[in-house]
N, C-alpha and C. Protein backbone atom coordinates (compact mmCIF):
# COMPACT_ATOMS: atom_id res chain seq x y z
N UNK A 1 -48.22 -76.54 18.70
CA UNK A 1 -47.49 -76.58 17.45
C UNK A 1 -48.26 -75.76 16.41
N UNK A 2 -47.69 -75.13 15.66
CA UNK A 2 -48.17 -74.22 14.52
C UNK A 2 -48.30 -75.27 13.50
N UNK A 3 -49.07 -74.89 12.64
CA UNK A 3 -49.08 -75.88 11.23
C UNK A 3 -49.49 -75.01 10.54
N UNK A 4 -49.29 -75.33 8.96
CA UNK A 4 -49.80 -74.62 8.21
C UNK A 4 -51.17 -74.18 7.94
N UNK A 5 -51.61 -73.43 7.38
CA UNK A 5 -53.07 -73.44 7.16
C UNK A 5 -53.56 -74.32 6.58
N UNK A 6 -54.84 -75.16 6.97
CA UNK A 6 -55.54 -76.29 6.33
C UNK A 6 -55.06 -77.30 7.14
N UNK A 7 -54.17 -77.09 7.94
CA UNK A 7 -53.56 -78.79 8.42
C UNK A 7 -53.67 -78.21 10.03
N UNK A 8 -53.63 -79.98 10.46
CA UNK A 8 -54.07 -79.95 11.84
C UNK A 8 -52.99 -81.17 12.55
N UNK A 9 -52.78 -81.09 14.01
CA UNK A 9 -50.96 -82.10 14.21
C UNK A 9 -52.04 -82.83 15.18
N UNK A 10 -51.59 -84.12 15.26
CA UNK A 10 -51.77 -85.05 16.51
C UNK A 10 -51.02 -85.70 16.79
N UNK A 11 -50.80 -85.60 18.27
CA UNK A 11 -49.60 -86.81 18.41
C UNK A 11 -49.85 -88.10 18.93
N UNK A 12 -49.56 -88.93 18.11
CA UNK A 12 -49.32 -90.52 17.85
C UNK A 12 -47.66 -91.00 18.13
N UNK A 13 -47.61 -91.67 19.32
CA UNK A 13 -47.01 -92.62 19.68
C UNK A 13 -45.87 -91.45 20.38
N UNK A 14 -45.66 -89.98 20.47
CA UNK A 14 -44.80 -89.37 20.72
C UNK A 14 -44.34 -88.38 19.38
N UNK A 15 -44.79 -89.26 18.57
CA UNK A 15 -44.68 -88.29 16.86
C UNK A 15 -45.54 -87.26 16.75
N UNK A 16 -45.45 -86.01 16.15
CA UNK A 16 -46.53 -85.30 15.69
C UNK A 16 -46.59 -85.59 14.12
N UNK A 17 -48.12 -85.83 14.19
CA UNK A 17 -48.23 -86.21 12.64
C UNK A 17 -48.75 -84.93 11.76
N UNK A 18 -49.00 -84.07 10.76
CA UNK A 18 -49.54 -83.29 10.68
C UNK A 18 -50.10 -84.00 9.40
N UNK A 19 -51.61 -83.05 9.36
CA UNK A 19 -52.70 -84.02 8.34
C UNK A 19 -53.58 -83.11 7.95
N UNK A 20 -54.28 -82.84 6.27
CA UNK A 20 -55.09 -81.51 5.94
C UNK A 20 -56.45 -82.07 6.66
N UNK A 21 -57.10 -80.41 7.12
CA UNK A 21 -58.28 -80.63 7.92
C UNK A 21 -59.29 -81.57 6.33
N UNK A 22 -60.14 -81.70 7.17
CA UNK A 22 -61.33 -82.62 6.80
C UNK A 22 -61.75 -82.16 5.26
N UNK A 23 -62.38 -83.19 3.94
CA UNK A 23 -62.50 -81.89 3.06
C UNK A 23 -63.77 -81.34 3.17
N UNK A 24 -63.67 -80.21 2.07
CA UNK A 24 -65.17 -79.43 2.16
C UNK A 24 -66.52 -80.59 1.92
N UNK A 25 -66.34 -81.22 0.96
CA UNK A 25 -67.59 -82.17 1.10
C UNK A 25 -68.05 -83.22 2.23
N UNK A 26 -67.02 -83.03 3.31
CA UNK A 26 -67.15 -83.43 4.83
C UNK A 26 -68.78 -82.69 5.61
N UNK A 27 -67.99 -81.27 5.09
CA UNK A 27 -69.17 -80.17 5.80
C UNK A 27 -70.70 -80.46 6.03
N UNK A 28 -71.44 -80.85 5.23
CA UNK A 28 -72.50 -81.16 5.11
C UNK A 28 -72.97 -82.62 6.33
N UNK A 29 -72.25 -83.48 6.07
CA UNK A 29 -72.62 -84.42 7.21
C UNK A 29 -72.08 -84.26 8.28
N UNK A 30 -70.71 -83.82 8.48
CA UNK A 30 -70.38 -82.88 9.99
C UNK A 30 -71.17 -82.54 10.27
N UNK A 31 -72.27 -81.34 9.48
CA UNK A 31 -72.91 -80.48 10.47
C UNK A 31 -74.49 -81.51 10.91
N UNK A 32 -74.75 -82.28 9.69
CA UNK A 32 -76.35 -83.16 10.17
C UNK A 32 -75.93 -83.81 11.19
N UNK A 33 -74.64 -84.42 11.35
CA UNK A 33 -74.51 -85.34 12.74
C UNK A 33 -73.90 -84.72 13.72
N UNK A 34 -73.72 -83.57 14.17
CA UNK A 34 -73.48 -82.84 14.93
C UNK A 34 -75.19 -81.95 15.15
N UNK A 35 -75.75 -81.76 14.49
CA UNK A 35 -76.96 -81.42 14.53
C UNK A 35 -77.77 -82.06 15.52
N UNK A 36 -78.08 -83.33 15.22
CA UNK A 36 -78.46 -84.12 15.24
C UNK A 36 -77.96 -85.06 16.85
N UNK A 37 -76.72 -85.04 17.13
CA UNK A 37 -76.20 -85.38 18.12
C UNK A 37 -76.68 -84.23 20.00
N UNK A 38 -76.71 -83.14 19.25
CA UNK A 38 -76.36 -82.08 20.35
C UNK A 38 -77.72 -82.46 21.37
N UNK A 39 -78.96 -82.34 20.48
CA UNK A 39 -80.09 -82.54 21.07
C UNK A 39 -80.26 -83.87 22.41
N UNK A 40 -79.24 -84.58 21.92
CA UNK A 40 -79.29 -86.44 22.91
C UNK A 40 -77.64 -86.12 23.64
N UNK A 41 -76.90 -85.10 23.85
CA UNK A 41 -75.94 -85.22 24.51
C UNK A 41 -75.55 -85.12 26.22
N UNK A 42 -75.31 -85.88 26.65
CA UNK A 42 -75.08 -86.03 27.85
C UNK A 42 -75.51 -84.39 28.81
N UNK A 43 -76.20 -83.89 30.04
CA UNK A 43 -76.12 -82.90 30.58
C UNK A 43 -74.76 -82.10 30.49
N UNK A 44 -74.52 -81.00 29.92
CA UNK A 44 -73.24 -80.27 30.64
C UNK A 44 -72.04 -81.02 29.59
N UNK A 45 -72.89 -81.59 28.35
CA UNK A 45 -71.40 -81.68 27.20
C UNK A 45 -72.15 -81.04 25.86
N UNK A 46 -70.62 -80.74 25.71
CA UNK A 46 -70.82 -80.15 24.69
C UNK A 46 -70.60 -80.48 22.37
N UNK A 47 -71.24 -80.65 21.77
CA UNK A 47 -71.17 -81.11 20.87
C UNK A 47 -70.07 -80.07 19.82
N UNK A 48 -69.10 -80.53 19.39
CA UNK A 48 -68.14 -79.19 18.71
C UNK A 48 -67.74 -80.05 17.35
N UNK A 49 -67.28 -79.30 16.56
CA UNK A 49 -65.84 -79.79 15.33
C UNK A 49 -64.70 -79.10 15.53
N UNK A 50 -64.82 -78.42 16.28
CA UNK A 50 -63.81 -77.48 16.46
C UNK A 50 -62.40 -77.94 16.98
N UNK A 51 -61.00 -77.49 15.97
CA UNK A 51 -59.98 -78.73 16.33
C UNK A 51 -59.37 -78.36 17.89
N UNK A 52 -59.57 -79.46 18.93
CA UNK A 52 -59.02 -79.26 19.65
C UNK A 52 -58.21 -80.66 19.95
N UNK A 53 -57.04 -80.84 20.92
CA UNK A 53 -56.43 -82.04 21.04
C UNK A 53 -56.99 -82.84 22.17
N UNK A 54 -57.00 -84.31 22.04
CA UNK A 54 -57.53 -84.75 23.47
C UNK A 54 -56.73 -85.47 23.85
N UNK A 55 -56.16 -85.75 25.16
CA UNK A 55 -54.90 -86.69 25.51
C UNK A 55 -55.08 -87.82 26.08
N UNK A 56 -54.36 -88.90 25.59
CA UNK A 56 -55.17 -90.63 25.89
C UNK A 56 -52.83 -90.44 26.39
N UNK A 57 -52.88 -90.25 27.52
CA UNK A 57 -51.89 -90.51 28.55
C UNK A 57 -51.23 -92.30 28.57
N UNK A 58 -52.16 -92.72 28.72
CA UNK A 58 -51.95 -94.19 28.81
C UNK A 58 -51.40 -94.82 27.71
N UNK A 59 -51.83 -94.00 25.85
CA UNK A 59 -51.11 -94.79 24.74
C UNK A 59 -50.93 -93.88 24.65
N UNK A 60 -50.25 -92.40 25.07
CA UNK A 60 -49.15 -91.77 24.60
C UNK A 60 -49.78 -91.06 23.80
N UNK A 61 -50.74 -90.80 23.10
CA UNK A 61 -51.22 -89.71 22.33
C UNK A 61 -51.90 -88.64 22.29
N UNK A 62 -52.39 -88.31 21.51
CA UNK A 62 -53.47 -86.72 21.81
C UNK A 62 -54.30 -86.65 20.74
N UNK A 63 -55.15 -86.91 19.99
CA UNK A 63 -55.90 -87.12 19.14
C UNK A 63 -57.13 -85.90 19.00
N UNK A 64 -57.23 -85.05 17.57
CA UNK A 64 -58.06 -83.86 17.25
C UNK A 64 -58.86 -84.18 16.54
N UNK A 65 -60.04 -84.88 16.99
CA UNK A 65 -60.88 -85.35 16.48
C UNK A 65 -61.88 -84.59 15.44
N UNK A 66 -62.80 -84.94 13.86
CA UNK A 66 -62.93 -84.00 13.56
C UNK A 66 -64.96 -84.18 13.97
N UNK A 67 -65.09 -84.83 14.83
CA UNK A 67 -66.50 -84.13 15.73
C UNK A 67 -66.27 -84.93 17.05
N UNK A 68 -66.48 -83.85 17.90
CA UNK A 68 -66.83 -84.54 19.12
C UNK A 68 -67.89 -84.27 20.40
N UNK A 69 -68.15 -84.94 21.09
CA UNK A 69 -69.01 -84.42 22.36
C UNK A 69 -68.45 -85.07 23.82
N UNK A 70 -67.74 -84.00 24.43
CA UNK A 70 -67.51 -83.36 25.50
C UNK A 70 -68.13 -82.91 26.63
N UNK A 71 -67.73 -83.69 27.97
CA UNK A 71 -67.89 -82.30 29.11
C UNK A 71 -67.24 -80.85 29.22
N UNK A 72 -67.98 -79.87 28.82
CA UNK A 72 -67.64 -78.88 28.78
C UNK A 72 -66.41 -77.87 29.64
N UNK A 73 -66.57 -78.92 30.93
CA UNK A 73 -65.80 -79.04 32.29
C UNK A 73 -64.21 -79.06 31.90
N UNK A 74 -64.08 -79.87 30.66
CA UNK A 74 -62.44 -80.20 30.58
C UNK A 74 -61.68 -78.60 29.43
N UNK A 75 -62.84 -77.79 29.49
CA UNK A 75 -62.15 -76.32 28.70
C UNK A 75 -62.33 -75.45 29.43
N UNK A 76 -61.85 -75.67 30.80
CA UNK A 76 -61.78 -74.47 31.69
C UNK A 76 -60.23 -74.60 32.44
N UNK A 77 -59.35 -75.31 31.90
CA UNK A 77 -58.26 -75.21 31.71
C UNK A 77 -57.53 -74.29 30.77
N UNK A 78 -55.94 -74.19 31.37
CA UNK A 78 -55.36 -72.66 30.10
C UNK A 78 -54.40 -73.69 29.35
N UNK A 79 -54.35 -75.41 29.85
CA UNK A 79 -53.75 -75.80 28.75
C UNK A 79 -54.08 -75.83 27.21
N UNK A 80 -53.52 -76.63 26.46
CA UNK A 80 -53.71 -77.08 24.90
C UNK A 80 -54.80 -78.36 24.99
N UNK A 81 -54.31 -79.40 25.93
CA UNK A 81 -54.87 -80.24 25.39
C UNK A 81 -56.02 -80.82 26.20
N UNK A 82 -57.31 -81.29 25.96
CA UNK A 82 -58.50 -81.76 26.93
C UNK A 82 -58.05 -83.28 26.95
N UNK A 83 -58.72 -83.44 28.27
CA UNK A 83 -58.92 -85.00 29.33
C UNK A 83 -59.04 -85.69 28.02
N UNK A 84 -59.15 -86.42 27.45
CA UNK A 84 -59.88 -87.87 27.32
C UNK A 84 -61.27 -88.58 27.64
N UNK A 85 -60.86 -88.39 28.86
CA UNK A 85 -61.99 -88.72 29.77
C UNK A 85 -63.21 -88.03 29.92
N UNK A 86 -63.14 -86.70 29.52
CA UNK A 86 -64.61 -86.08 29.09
C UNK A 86 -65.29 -86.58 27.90
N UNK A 87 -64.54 -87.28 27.38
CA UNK A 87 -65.24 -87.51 25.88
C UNK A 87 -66.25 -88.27 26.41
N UNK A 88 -67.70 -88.13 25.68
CA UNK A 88 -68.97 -89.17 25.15
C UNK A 88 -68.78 -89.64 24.13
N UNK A 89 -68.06 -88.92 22.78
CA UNK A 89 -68.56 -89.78 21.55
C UNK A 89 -67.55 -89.10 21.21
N UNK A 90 -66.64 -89.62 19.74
CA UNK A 90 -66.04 -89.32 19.13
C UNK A 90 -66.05 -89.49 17.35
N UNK A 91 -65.84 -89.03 16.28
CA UNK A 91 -66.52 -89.24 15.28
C UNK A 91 -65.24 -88.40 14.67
N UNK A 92 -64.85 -89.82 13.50
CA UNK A 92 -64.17 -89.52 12.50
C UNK A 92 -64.56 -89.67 10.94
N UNK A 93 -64.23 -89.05 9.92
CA UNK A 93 -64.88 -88.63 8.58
C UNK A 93 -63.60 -88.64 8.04
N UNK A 94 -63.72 -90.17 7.66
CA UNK A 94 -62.26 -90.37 6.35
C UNK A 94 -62.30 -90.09 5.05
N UNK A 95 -60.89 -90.19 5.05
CA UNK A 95 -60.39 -89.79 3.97
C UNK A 95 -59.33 -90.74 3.23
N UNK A 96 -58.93 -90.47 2.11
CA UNK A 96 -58.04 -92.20 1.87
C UNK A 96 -56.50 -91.71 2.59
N UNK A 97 -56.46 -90.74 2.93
CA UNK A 97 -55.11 -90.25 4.03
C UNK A 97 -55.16 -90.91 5.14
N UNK A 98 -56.42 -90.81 5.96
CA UNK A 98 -56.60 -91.17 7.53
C UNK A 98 -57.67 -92.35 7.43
N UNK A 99 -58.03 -93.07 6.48
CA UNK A 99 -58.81 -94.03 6.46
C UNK A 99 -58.18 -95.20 8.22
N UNK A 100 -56.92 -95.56 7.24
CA UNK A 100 -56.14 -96.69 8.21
C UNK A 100 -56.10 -96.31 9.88
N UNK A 101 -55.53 -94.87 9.76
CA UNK A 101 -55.35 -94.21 11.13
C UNK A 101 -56.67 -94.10 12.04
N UNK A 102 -57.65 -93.88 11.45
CA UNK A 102 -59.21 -93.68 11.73
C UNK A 102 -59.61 -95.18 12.34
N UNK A 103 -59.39 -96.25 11.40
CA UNK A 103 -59.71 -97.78 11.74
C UNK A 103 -59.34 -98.83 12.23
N UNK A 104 -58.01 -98.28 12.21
CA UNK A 104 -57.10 -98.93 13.26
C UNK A 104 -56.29 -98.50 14.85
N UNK A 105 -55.62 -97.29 14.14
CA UNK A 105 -54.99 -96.62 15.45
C UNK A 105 -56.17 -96.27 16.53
N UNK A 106 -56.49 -95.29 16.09
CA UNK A 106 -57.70 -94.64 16.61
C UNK A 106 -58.77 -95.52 17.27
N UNK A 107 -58.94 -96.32 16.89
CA UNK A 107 -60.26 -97.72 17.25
C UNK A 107 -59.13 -98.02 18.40
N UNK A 108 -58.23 -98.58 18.72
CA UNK A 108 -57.83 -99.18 19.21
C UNK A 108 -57.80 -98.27 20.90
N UNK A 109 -57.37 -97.09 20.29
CA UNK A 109 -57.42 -96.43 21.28
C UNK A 109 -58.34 -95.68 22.16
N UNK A 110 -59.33 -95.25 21.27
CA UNK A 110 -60.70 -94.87 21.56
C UNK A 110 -61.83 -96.16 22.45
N UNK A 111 -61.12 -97.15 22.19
CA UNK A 111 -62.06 -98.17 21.91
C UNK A 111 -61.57 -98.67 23.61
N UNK A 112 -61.04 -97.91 24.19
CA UNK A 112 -60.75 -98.25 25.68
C UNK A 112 -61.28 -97.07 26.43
N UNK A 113 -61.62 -96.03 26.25
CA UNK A 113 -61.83 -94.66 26.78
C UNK A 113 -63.31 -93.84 26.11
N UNK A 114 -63.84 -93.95 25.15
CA UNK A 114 -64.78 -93.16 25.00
C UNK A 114 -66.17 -94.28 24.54
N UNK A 115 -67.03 -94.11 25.51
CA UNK A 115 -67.98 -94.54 25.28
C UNK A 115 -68.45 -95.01 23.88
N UNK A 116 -68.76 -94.00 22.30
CA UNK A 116 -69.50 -93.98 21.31
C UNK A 116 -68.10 -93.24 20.66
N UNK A 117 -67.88 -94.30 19.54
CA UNK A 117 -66.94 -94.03 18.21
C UNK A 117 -67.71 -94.14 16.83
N UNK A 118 -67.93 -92.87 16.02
CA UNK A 118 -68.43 -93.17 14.87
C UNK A 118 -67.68 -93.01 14.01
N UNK A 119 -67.26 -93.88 12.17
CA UNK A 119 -66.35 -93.50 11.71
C UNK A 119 -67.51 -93.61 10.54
N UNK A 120 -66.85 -92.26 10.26
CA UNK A 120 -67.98 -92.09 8.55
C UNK A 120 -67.21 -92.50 7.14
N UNK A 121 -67.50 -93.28 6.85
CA UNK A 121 -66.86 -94.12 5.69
C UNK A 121 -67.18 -92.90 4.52
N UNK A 122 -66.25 -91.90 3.71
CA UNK A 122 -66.95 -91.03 2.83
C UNK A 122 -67.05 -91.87 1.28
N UNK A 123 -66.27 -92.47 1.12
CA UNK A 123 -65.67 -92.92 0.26
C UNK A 123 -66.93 -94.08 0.06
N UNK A 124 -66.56 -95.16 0.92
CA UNK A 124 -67.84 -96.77 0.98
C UNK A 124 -69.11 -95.99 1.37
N UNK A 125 -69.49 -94.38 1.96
CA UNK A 125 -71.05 -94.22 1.98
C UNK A 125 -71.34 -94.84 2.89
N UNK A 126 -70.69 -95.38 4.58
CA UNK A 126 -71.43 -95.70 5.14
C UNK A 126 -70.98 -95.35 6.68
N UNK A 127 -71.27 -95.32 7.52
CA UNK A 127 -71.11 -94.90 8.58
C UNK A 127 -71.18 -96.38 9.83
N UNK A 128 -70.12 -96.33 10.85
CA UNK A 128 -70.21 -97.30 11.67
C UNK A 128 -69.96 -96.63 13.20
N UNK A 129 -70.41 -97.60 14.25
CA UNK A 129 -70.82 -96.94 15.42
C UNK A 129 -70.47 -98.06 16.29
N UNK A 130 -69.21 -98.18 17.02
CA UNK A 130 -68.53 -98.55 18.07
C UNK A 130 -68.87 -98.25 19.47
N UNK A 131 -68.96 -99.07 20.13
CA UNK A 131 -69.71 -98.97 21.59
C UNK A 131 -68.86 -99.99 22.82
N UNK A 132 -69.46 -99.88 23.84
CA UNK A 132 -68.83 -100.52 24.55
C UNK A 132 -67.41 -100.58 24.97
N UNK A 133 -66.98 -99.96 25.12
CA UNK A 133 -65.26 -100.07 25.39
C UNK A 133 -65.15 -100.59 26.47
N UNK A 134 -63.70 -101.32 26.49
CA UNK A 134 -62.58 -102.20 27.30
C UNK A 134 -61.86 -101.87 27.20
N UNK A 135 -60.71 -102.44 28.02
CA UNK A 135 -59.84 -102.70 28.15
C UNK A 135 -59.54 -103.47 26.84
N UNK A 136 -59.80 -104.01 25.89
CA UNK A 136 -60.06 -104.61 25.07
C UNK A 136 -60.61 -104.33 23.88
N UNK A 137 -60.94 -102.93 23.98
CA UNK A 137 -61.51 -102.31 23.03
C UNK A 137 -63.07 -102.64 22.88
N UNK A 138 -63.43 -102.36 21.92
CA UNK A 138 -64.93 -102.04 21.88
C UNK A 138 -65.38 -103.46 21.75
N UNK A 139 -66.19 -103.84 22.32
CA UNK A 139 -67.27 -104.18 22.75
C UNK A 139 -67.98 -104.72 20.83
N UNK A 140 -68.64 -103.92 21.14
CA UNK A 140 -70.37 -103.68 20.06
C UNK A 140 -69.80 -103.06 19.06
N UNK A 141 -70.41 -103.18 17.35
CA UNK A 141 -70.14 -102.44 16.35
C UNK A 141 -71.91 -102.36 15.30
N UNK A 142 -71.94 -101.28 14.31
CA UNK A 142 -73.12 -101.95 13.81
C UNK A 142 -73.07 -100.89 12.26
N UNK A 143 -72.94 -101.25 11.59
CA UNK A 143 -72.48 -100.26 9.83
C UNK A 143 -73.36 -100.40 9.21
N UNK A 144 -73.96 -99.10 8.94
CA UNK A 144 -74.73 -98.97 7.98
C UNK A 144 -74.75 -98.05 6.71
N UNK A 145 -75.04 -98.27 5.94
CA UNK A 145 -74.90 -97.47 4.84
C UNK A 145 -76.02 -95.95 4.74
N UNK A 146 -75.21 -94.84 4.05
CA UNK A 146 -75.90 -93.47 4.26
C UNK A 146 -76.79 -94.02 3.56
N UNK A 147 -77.73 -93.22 4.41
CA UNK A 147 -79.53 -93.32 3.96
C UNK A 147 -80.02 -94.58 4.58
N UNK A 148 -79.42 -95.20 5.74
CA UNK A 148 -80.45 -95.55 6.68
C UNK A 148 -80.10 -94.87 7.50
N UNK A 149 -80.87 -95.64 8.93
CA UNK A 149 -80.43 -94.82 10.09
C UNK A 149 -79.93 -95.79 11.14
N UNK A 150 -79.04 -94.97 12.07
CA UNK A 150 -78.21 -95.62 12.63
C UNK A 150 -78.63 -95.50 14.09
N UNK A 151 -78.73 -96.67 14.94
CA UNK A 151 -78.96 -95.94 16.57
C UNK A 151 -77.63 -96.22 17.43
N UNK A 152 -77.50 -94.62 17.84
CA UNK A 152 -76.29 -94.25 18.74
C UNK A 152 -76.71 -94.51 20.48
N UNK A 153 -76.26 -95.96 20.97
CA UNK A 153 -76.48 -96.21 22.32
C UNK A 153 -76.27 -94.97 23.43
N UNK A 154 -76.01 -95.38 24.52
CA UNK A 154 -76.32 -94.39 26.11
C UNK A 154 -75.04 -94.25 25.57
N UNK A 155 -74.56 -92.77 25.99
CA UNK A 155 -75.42 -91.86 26.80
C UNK A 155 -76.17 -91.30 26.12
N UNK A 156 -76.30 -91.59 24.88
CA UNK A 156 -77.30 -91.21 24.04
C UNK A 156 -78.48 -91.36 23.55
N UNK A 157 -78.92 -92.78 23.19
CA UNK A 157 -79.89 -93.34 23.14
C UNK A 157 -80.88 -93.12 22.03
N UNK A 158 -80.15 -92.29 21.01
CA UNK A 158 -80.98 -91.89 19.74
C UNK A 158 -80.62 -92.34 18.28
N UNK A 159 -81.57 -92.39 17.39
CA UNK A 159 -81.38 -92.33 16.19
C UNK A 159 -80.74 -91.55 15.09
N UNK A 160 -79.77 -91.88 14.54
CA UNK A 160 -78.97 -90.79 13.61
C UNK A 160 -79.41 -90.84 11.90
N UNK A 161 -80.47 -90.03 11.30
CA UNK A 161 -80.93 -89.94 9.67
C UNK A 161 -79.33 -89.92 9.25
N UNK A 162 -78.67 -90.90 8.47
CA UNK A 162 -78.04 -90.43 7.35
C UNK A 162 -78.50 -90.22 6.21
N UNK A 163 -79.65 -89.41 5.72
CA UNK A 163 -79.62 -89.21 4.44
C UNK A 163 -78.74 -88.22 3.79
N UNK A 164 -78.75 -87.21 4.73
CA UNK A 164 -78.10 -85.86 4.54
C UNK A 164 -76.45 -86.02 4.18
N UNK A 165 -75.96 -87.17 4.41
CA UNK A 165 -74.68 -87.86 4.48
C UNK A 165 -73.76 -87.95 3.30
């Protein structure tokens, strides 16, 4: 799907939703926790922001996450959209647009399929880190506010500085 410039589509429930990319004052902690991530990422994945779609088959959607880390394995396809199932970690940076979608939809769904969900609170300043997934959704949670630090479990196993946040 084409969208305008600045906006990015995911499809939820069979809908395409379209939504403006992330804002500029995102940039800065995108890049420290993507920084910061690449070094502890699984062999052979890859750490990106770059919008691509990922498809969760089972609830019907496709979700363009705005950081993620990937087996690199699932972009050697000529489709649009990557596995799911490559994901390690997924990491969303709200906004009062996608706050709800970020903490609810998204959790729910993530929270069965990708190992490590981080959602960066921009607004409350704090960042939280979802683990464990089920069938049931996640497992483990643990929120902390920017300017401590946060530890991101296996497959990772490291510490994340939010000061930069």
């Amino acid at each position: 799907m084409d969208t305008p410039d600045g906006f990015k589509a995911e499809l939820i429930r069979g809908k395409s939703i379209v939504s403006p990319f992330s804002s500029l004052r995102c940039l800065r902690s995108m890049r420290a926790l993507r920084e910061q991530l690449k070094v502890h990422a699984p062999e052979g994945h890859i750490t990106e922001t770059s919008p691509f779609l990922f498809r969760f088959p089972a609830a019907e959607r496709a979700y363009g996450p705005d950081l993620f880390v990937a087996d690199e394995a699932a972009f050697e396809d000529d489709g649009r959209h990557a596995d799911s199932a490559a994901l390690s970690l997924v990491a969303e940076f709200t906004s009062t647009s996608t706050k709800d979608v970020d903490r609810h939809e998204k959790l729910e769904v993530y929270g069965q399929v990708v190992p490590v969900y981080l959602v960066a609170d921009m607004r409350a300043k704090e960042i939280t880190c979802f683990c464990e997934p089920s069938p049931h959704g996640y497992r483990s949670r643990k929120t902390v506010s920017f300017g401590e630090e946060l530890h991101v479990p296996e497959p990772f196993d490291c510490t994340i500085d939010t000061t930069g946040f």
